[in-house]
Structures are given as C-alpha cells and as structure tokens.
PDB file of N, CA and C in Angstrom:
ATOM      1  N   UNK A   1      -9.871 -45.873   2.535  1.00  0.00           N
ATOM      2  CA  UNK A   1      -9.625 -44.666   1.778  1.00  0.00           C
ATOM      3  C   UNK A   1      -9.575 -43.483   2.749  1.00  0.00           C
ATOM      4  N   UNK A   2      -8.429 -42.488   2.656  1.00  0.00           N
ATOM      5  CA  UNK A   2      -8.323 -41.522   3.807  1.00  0.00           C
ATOM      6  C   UNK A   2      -8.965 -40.644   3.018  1.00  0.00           C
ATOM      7  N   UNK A   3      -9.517 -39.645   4.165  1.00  0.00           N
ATOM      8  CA  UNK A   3     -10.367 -38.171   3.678  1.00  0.00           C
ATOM      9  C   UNK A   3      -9.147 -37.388   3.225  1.00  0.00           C
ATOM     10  N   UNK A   4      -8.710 -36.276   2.540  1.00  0.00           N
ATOM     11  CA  UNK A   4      -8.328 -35.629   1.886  1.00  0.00           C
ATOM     12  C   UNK A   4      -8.590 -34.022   2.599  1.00  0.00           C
ATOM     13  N   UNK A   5      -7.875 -32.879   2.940  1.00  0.00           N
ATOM     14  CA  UNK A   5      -8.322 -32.224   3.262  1.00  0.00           C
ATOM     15  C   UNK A   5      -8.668 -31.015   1.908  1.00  0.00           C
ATOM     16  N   UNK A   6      -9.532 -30.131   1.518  1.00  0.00           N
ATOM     17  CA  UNK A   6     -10.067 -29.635   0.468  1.00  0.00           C
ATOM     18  C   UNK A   6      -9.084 -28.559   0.103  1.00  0.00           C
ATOM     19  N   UNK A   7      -8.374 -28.411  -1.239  1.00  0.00           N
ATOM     20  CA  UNK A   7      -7.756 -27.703  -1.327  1.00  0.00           C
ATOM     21  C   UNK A   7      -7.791 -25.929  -1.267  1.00  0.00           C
ATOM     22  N   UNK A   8      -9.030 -25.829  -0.832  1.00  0.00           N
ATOM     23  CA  UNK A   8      -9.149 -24.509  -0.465  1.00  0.00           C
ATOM     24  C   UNK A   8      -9.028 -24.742   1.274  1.00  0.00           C
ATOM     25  N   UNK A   9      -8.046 -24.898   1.594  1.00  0.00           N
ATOM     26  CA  UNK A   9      -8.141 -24.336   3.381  1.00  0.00           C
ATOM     27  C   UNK A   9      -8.311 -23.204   3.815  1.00  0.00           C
ATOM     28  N   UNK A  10      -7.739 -23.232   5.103  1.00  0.00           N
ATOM     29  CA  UNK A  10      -7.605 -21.644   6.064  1.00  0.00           C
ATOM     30  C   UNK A  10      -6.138 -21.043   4.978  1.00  0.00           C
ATOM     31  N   UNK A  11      -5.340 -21.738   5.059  1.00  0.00           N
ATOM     32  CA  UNK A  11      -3.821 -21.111   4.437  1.00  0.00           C
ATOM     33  C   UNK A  11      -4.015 -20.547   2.866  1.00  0.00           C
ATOM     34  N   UNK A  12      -4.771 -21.566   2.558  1.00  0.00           N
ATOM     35  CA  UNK A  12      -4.929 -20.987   0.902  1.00  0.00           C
ATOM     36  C   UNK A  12      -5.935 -20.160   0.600  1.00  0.00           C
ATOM     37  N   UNK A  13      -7.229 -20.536   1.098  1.00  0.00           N
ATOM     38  CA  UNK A  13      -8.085 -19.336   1.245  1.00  0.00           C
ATOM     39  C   UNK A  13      -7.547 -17.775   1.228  1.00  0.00           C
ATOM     40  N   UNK A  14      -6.809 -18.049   2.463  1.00  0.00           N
ATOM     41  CA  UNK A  14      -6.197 -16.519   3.157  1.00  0.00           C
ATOM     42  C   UNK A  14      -5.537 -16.260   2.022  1.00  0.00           C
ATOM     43  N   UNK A  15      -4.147 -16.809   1.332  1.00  0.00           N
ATOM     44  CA  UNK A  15      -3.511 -16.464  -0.100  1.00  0.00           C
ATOM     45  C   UNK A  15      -4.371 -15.945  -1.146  1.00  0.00           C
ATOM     46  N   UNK A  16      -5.780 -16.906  -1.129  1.00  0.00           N
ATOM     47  CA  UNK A  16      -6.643 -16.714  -2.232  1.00  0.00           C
ATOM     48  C   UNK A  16      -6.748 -15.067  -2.099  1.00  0.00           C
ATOM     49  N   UNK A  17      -7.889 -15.051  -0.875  1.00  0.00           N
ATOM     50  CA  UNK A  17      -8.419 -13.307  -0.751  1.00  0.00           C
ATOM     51  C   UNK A  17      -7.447 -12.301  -0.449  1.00  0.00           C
ATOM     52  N   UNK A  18      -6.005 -12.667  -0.314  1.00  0.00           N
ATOM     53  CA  UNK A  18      -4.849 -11.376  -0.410  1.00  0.00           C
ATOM     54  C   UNK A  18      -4.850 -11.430  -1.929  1.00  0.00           C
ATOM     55  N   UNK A  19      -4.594 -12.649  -2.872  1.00  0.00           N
ATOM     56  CA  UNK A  19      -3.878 -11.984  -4.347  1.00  0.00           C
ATOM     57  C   UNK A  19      -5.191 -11.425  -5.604  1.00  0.00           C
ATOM     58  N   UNK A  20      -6.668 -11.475  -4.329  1.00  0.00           N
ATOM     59  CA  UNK A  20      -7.836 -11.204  -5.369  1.00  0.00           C
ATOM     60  C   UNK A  20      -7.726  -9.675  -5.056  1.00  0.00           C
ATOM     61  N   UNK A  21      -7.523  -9.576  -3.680  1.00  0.00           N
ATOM     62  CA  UNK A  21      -7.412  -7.749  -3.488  1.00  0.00           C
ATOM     63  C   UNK A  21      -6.452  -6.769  -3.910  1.00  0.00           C
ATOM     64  N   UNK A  22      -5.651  -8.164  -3.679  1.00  0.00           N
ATOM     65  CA  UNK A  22      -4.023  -6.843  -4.968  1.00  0.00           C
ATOM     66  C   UNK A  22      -4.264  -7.059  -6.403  1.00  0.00           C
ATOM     67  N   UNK A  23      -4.939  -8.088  -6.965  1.00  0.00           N
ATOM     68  CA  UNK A  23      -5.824  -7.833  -8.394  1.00  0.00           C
ATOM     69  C   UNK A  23      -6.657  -6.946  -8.740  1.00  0.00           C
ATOM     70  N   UNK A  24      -7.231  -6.851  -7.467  1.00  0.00           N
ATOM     71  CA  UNK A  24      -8.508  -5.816  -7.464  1.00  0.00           C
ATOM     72  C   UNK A  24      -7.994  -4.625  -7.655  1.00  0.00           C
ATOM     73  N   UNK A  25      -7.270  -4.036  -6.825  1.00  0.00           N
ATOM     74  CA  UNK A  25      -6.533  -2.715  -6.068  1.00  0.00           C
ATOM     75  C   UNK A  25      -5.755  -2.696  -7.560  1.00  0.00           C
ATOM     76  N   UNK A  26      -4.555  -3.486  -7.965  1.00  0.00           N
ATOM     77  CA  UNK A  26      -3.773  -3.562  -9.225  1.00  0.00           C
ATOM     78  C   UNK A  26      -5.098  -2.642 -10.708  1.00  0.00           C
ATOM     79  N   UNK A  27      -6.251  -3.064 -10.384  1.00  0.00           N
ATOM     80  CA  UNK A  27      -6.414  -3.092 -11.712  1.00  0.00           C
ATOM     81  C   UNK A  27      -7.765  -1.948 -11.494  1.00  0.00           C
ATOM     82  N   UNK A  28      -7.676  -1.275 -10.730  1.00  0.00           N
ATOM     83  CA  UNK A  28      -9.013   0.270 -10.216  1.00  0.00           C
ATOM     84  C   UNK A  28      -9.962  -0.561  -9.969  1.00  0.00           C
ATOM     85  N   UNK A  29     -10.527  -1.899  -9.961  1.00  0.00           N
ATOM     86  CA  UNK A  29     -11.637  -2.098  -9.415  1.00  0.00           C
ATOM     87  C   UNK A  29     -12.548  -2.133  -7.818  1.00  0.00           C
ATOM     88  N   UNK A  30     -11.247  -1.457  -6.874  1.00  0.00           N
ATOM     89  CA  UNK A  30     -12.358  -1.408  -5.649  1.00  0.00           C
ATOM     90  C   UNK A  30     -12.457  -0.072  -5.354  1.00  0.00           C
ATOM     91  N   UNK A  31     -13.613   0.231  -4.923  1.00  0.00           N
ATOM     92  CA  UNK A  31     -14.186   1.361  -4.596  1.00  0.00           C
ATOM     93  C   UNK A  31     -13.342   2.825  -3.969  1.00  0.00           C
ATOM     94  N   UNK A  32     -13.209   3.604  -4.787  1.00  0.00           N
ATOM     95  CA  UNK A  32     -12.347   5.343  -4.666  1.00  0.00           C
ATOM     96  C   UNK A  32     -11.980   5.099  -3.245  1.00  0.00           C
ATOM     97  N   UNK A  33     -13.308   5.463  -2.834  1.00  0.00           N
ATOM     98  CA  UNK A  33     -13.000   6.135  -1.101  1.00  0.00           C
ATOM     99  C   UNK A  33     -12.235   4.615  -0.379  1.00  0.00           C
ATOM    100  N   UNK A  34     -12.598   3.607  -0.251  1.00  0.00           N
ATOM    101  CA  UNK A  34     -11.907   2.595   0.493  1.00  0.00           C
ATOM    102  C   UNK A  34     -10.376   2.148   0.226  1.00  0.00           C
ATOM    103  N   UNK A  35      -9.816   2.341  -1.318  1.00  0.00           N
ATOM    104  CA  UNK A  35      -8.666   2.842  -1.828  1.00  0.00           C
ATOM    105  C   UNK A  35      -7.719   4.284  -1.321  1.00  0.00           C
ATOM    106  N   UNK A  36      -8.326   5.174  -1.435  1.00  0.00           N
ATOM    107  CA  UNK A  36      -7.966   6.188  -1.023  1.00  0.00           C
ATOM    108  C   UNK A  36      -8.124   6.474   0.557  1.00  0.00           C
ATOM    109  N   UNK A  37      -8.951   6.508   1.031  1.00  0.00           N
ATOM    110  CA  UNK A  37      -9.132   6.883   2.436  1.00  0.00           C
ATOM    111  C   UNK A  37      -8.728   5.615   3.459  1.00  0.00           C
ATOM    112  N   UNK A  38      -9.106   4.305   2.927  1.00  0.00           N
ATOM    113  CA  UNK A  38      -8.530   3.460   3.833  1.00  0.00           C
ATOM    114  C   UNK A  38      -7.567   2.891   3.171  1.00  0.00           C
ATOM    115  N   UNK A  39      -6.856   2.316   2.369  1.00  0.00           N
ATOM    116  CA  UNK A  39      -5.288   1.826   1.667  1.00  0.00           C
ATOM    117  C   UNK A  39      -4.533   2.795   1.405  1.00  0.00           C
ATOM    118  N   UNK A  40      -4.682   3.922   1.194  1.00  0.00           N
ATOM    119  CA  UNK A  40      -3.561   5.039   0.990  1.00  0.00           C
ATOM    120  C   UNK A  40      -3.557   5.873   2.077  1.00  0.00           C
ATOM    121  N   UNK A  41      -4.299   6.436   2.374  1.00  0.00           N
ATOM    122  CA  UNK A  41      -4.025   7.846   4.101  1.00  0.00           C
ATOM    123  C   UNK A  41      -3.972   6.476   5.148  1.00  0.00           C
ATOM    124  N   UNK A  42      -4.916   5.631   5.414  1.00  0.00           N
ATOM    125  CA  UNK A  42      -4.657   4.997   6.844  1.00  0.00           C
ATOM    126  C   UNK A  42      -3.186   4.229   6.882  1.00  0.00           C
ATOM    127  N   UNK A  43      -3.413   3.040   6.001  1.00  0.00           N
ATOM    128  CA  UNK A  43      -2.701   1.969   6.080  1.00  0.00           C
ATOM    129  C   UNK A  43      -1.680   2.484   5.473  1.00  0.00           C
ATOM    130  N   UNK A  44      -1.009   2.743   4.308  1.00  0.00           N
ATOM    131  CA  UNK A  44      -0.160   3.365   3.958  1.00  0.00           C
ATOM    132  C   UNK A  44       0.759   4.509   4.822  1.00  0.00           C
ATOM    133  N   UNK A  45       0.236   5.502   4.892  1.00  0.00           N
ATOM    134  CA  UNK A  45       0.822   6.314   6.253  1.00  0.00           C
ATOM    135  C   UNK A  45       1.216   5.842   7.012  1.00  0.00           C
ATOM    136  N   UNK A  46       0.703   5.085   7.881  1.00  0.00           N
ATOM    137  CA  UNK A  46       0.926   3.690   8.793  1.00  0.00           C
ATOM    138  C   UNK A  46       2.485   2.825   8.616  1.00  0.00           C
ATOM    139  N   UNK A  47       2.499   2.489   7.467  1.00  0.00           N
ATOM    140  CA  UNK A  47       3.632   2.028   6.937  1.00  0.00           C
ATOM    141  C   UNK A  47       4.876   2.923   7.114  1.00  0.00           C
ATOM    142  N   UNK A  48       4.315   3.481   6.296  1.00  0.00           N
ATOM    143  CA  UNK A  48       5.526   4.986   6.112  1.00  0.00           C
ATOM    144  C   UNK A  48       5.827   5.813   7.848  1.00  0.00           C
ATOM    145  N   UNK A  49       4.906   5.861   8.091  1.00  0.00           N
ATOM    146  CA  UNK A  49       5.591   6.813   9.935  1.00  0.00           C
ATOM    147  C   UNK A  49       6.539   5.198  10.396  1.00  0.00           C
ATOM    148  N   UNK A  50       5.989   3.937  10.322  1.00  0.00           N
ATOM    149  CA  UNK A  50       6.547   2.918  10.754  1.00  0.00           C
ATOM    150  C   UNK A  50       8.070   2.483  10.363  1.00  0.00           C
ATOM    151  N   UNK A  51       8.172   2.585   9.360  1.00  0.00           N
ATOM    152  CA  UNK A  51       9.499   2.591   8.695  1.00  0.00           C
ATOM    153  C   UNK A  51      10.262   3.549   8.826  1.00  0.00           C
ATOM    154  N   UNK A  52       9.834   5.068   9.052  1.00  0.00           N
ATOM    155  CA  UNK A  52      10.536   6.198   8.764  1.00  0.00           C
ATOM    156  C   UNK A  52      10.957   6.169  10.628  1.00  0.00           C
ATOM    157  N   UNK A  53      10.092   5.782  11.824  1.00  0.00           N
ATOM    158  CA  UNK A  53      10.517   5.434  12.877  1.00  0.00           C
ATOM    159  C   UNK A  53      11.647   4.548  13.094  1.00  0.00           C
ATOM    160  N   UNK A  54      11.703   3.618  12.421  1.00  0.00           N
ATOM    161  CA  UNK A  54      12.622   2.904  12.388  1.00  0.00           C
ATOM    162  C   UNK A  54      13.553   3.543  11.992  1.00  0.00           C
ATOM    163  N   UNK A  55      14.271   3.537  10.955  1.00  0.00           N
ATOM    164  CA  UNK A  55      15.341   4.201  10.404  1.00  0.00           C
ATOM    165  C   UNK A  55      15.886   5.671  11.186  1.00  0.00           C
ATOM    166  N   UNK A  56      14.974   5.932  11.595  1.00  0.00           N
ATOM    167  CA  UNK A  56      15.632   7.221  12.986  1.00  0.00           C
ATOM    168  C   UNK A  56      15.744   6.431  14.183  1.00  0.00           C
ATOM    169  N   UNK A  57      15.804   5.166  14.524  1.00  0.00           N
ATOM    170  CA  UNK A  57      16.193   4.685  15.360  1.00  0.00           C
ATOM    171  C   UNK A  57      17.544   4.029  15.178  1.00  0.00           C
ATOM    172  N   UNK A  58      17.097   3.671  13.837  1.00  0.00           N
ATOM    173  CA  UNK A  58      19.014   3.261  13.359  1.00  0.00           C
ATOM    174  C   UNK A  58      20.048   4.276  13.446  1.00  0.00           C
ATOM    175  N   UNK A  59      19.458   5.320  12.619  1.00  0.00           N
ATOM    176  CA  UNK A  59      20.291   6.146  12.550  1.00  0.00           C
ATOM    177  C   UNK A  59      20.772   6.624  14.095  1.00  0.00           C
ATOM    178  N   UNK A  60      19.780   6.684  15.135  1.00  0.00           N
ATOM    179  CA  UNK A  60      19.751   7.270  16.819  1.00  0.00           C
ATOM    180  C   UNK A  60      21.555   5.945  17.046  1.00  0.00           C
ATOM    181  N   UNK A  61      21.414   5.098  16.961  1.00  0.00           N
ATOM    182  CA  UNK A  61      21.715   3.958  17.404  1.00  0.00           C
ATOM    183  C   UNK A  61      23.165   3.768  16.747  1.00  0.00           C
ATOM    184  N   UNK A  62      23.470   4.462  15.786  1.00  0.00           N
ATOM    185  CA  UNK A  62      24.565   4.496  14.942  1.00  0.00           C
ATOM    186  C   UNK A  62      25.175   2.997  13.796  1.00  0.00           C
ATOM    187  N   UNK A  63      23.897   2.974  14.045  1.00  0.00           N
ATOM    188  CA  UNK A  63      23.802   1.997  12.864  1.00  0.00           C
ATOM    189  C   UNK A  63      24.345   2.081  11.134  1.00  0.00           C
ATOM    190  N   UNK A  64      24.554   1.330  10.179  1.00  0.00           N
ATOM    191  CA  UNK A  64      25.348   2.011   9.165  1.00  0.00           C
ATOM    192  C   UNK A  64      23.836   2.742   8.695  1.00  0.00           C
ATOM    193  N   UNK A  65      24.673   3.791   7.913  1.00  0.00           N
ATOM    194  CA  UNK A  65      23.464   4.917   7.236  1.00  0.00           C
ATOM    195  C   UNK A  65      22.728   4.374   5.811  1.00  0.00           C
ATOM    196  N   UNK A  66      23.435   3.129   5.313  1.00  0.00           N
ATOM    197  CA  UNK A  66      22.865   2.239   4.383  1.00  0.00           C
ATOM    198  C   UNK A  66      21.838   1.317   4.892  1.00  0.00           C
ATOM    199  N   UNK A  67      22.224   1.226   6.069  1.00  0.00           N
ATOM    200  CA  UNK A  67      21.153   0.290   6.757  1.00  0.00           C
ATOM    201  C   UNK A  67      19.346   1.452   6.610  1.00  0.00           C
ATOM    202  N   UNK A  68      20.052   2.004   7.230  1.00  0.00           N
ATOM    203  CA  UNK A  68      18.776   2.787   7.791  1.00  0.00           C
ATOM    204  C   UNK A  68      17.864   3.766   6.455  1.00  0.00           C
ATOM    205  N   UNK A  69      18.665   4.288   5.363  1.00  0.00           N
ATOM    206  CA  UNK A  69      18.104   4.412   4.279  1.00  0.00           C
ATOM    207  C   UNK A  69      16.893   3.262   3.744  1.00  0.00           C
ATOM    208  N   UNK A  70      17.661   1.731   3.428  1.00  0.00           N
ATOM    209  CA  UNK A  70      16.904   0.671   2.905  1.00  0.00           C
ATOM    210  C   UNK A  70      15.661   0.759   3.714  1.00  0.00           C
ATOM    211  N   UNK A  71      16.154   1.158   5.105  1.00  0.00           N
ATOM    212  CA  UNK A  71      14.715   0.692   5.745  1.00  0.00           C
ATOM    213  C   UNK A  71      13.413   1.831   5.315  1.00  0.00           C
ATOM    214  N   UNK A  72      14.416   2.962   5.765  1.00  0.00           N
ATOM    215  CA  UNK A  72      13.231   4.444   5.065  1.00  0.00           C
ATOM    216  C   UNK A  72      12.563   3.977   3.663  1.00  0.00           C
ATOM    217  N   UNK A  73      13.331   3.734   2.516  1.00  0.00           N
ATOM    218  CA  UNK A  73      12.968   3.250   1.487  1.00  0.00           C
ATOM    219  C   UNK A  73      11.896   1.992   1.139  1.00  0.00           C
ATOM    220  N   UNK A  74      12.052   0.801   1.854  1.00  0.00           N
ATOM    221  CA  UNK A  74      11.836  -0.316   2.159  1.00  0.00           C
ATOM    222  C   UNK A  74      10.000  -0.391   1.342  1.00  0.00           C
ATOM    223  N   UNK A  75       9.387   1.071   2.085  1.00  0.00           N
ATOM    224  CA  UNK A  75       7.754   0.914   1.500  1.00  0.00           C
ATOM    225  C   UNK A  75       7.891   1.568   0.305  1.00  0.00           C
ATOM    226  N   UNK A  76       8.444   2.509  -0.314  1.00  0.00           N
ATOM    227  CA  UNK A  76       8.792   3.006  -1.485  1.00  0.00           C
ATOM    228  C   UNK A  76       7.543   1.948  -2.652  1.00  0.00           C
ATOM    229  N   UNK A  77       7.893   0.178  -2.951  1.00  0.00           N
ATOM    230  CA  UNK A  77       6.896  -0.406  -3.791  1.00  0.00           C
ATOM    231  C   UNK A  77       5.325  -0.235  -3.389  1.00  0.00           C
ATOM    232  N   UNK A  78       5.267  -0.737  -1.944  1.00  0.00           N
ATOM    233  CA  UNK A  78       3.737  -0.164  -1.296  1.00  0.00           C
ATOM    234  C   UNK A  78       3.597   1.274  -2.278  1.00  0.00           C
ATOM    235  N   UNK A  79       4.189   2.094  -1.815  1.00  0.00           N
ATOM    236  CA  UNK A  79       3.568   3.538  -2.379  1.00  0.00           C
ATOM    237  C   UNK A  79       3.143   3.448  -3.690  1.00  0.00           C
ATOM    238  N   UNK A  80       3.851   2.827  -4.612  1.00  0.00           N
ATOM    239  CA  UNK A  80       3.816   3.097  -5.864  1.00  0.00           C
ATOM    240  C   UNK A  80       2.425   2.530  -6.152  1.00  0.00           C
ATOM    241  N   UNK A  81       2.593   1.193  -5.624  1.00  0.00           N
ATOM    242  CA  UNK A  81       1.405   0.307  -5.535  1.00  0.00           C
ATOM    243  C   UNK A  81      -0.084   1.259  -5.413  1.00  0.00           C
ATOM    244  N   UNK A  82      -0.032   1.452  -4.379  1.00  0.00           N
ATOM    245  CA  UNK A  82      -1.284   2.247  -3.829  1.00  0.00           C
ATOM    246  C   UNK A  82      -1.319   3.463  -4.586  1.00  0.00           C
ATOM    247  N   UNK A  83      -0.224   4.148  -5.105  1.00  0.00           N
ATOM    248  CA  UNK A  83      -0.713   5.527  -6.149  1.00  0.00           C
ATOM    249  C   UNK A  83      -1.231   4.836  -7.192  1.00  0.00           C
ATOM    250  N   UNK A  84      -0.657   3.946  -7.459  1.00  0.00           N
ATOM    251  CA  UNK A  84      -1.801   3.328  -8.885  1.00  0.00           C
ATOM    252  C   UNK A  84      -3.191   3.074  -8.868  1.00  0.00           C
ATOM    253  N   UNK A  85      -3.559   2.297  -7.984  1.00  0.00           N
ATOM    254  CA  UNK A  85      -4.518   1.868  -7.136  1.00  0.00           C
ATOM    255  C   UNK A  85      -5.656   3.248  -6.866  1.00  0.00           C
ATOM    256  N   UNK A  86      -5.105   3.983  -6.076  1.00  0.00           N
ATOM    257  CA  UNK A  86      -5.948   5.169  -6.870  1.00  0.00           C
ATOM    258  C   UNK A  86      -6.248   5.766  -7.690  1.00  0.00           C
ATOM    259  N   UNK A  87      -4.846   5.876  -8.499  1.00  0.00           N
ATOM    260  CA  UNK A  87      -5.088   6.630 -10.158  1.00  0.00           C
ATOM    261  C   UNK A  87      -6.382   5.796 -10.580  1.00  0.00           C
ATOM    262  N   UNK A  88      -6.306   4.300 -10.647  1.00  0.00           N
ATOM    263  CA  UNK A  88      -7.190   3.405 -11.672  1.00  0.00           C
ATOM    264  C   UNK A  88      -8.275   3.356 -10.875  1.00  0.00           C
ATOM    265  N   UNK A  89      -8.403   4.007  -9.740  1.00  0.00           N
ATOM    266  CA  UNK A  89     -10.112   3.393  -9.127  1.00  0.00           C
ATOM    267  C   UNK A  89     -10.898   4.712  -9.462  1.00  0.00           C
ATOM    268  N   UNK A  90     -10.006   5.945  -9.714  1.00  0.00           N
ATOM    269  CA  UNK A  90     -10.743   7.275  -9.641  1.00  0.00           C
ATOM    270  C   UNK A  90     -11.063   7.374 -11.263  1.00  0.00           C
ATOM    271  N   UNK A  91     -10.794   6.241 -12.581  1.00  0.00           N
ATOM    272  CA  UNK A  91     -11.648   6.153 -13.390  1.00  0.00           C
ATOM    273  C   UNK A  91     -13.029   6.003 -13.354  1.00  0.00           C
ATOM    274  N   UNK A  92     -13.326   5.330 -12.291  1.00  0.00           N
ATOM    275  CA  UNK A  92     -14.795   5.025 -12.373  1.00  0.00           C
ATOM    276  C   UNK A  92     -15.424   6.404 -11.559  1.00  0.00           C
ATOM    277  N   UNK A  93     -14.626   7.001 -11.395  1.00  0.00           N
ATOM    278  CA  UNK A  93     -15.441   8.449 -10.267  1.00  0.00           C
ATOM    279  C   UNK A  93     -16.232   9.960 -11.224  1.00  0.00           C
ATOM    280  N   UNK A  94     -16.626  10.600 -10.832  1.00  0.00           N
ATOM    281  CA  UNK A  94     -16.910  11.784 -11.583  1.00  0.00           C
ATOM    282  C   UNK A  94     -15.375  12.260 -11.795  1.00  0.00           C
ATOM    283  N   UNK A  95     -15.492  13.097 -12.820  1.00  0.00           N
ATOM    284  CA  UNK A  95     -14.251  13.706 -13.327  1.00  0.00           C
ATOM    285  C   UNK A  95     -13.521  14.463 -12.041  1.00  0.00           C
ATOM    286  N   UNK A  96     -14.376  15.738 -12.049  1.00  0.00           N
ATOM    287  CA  UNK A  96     -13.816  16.415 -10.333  1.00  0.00           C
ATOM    288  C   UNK A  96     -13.192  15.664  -9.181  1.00  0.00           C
ATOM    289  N   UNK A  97     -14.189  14.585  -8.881  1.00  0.00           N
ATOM    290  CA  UNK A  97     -13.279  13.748  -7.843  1.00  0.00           C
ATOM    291  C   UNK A  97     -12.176  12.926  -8.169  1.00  0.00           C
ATOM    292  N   UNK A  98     -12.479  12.525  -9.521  1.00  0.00           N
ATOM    293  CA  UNK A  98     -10.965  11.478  -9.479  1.00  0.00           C
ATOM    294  C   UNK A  98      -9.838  12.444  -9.767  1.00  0.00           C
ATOM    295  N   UNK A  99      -9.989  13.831 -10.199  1.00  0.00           N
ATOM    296  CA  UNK A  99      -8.998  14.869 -10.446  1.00  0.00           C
ATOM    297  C   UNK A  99      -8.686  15.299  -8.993  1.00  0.00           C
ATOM    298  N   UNK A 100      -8.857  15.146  -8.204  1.00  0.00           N
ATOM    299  CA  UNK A 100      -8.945  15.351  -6.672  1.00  0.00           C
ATOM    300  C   UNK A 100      -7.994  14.535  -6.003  1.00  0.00           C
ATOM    301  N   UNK A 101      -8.536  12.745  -6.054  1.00  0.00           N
ATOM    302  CA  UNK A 101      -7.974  12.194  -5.686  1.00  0.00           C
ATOM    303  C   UNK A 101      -6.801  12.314  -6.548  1.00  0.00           C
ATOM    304  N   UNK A 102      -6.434  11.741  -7.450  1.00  0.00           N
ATOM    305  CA  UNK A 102      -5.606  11.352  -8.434  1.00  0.00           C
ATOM    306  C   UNK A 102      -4.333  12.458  -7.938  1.00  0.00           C
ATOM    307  N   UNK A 103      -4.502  13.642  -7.430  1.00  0.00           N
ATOM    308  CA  UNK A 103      -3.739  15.072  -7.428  1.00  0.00           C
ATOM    309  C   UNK A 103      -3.191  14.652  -5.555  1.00  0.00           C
ATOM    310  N   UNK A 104      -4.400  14.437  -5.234  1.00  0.00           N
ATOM    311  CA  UNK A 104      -3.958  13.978  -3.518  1.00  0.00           C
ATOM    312  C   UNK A 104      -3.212  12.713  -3.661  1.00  0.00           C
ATOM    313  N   UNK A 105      -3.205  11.867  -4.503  1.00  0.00           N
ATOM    314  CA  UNK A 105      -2.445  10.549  -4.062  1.00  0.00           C
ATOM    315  C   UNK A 105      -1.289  10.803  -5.033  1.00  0.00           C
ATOM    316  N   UNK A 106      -0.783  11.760  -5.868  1.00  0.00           N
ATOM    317  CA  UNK A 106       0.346  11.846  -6.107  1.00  0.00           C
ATOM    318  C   UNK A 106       1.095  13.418  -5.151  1.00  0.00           C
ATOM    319  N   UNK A 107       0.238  13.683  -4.562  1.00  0.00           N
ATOM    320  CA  UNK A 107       1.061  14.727  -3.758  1.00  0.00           C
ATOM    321  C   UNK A 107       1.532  13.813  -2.112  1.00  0.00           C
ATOM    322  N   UNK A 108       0.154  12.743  -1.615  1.00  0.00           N
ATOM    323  CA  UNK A 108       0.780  12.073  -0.708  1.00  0.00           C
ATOM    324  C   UNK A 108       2.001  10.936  -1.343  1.00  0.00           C
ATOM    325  N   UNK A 109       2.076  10.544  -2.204  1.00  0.00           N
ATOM    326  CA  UNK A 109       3.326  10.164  -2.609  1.00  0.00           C
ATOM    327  C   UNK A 109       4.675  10.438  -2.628  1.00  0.00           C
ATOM    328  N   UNK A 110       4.666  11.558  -3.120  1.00  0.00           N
ATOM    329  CA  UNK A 110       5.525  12.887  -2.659  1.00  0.00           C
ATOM    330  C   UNK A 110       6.111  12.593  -1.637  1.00  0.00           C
ATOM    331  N   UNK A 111       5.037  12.806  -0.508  1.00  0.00           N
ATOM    332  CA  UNK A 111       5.364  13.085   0.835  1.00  0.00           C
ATOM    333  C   UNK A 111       5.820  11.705   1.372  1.00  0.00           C
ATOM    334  N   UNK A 112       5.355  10.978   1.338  1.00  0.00           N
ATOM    335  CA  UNK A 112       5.410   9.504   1.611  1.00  0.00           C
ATOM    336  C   UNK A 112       6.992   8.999   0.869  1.00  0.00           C
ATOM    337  N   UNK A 113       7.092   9.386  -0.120  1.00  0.00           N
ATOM    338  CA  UNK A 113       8.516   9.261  -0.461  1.00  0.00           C
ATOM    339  C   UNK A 113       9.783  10.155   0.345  1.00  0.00           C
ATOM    340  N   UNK A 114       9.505  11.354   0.563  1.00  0.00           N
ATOM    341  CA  UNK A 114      10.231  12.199   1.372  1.00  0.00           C
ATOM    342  C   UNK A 114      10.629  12.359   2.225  1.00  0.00           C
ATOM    343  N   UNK A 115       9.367  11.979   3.403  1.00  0.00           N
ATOM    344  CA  UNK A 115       9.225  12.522   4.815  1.00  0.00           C
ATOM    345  C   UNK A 115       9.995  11.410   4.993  1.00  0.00           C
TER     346      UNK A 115
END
C-alpha cells in the first residue's frame, strides 16, 4: 500500500491562506489599520507606481497607446478590491475613524485610478 501525500500540502495550503485572506479582506473582517495602512497605502500604491511605471515605459518606447493604457488600468480590480476592504473593516471602528478611513480610501482611489 503506497503512502498518499495529505491533501493539504505546501501548494494547497498556500491557495488555502490566499483565498481565506481575500474572504477575510472581501468581507471587513481583518483589522482597519492592517487593511488600510498595510493593503491599501503600502501594497496597493506599490502596485499602482508599478504599473503606472510601466506604461510610461511603453508609452517612452512607442509602443501602441492601447497597450500601455491596459497596463495603467490593469490594477484598476486591486483598487476596487481594497476600497471595499476598507469601507467593510472600518464598520467595526469608532464612527470618526471609519469616517476617516472610509473618506481616505475613496480619495486614494481617486488617485490610484488617475495618477
């Protein structure tokens, strides 16, 4: 009889704890500040200067201008993602702060869509 390897591995594990954190994040349950300060200003921004670099390199490069839009665009779902993600985590906050955040993550949206 051969051993079997356990259907929770390294590969599925890793799947497991990405689609519990975009459940999490999806639905306001992880914590304001680690939502906001680290998934929306760090990582997010991150995205967005990354993509928006790119696409001025296409464009530098004379690449088609459809090309280089998709790419600017490309995090557009991230954003949306992560403005939700804050809207629903700053339920659980005092009123003042989630009116705070909630106002900052649709003004960095804004920007994040724009810039």
């Amino acid at each position: 009889m051969s051993e079997r390897a356990p259907p929770d591995g390294p590969r599925t594990s890793r799947r497991a704890r990405a689609a519990r954190w975009l459940r999490a994040r999806w639905r306001g349950e992880g914590p304001l500040g680690e939502v906001f300060w680290n998934d929306m200003l760090l990582v997010g921004t991150g995205i967005n200067v990354a993509t928006t670099l790119a696409a001025m390199a296409l464009l530098a490069s004379e690449a088609p201008t459809a090309l280089a839009a998709a790419v600017f665009f490309a995090p557009l779902p991230v954003n949306l993602f992560l403005l939700v993600a804050v809207w629903r985590s700053a339920e659980a906050a005092p009123p003042g702060l989630a009116t705070a955040a909630r106002l900052a993550a649709a003004l960095w949206f804004l920007a994040a869509t724009a810039l």
